[in-house]
Structures are given as C-alpha cells and as structure tokens.
Protein backbone atom coordinates (compact mmCIF):
# COMPACT_ATOMS: atom_id res chain seq x y z
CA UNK A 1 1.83 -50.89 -29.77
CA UNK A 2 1.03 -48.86 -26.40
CA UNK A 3 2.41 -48.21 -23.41
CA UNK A 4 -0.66 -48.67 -21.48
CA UNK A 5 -1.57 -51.41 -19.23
CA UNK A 6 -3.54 -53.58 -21.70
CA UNK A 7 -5.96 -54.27 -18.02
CA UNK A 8 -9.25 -52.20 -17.48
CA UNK A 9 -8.77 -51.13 -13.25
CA UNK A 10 -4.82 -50.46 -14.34
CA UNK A 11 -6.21 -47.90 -16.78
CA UNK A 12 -8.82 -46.81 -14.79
CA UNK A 13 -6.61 -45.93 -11.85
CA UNK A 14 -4.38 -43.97 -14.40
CA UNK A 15 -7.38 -42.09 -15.99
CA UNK A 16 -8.47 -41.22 -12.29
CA UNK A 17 -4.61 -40.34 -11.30
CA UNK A 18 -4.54 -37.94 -14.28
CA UNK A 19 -7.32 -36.49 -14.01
CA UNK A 20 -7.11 -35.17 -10.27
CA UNK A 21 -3.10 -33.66 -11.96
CA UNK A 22 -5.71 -31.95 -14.66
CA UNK A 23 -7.86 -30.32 -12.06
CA UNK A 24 -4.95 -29.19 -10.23
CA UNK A 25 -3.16 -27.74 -13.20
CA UNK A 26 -6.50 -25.97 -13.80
CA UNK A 27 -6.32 -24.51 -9.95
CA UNK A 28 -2.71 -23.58 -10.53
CA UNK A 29 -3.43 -22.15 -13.74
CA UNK A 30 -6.69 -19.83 -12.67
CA UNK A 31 -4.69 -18.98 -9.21
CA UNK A 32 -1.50 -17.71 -12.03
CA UNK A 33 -4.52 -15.75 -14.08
CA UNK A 34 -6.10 -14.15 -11.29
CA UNK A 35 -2.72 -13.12 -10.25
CA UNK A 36 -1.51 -11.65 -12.99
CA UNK A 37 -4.66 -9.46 -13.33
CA UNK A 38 -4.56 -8.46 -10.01
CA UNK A 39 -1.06 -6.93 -11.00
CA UNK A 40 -2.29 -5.89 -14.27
CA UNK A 41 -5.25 -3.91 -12.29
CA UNK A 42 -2.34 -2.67 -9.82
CA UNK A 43 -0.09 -0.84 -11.98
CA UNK A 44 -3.30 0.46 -13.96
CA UNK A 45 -4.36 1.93 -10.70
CA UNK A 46 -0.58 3.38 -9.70
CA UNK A 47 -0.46 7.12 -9.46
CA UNK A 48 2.18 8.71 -11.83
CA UNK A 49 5.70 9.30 -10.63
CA UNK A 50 6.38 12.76 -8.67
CA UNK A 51 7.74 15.50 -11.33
C-alpha cells in the first residue's frame, strides 16, 4: 500500500514540488563543489611559511 495520493493532479503537484527541491539541491550542491575547489586551488597556490 502507498502513501501517495491515489489522484493524478495530487501527484503531479508533488512530482513538480520535488522536483524544483532536486534542482535546488543540485544548485546547493555545485555552489558547495565550486567552493571547495576554490579552497583546494587556494592553499595549492599559498606561499610556504617564512623559515
């Protein structure tokens, strides 16, 4: 047995609702990965401590 509305707009409406929290998981996501390269590239680029 499902949890799902058993009525075709109900799940369309939820298929749309999830699918805009997809896209903006995959926004948050590529914002975190750029991120971290930028820091990545950042500490690859950081001149060595002084003697």
């Amino acid at each position: 047995m499902s949890d799902l509305p058993p009525d075709l707009p109900r799940l369309r409406t939820l298929r749309t609702w999830h699918a805009m929290w997809v896209e903006r998981l995959d926004e948050a996501i590529a914002t975190a990965e750029q991120q971290e390269v930028e820091r990545a590239r950042g500490r690859a680029r950081r001149p060595p401590p002084p003697d």
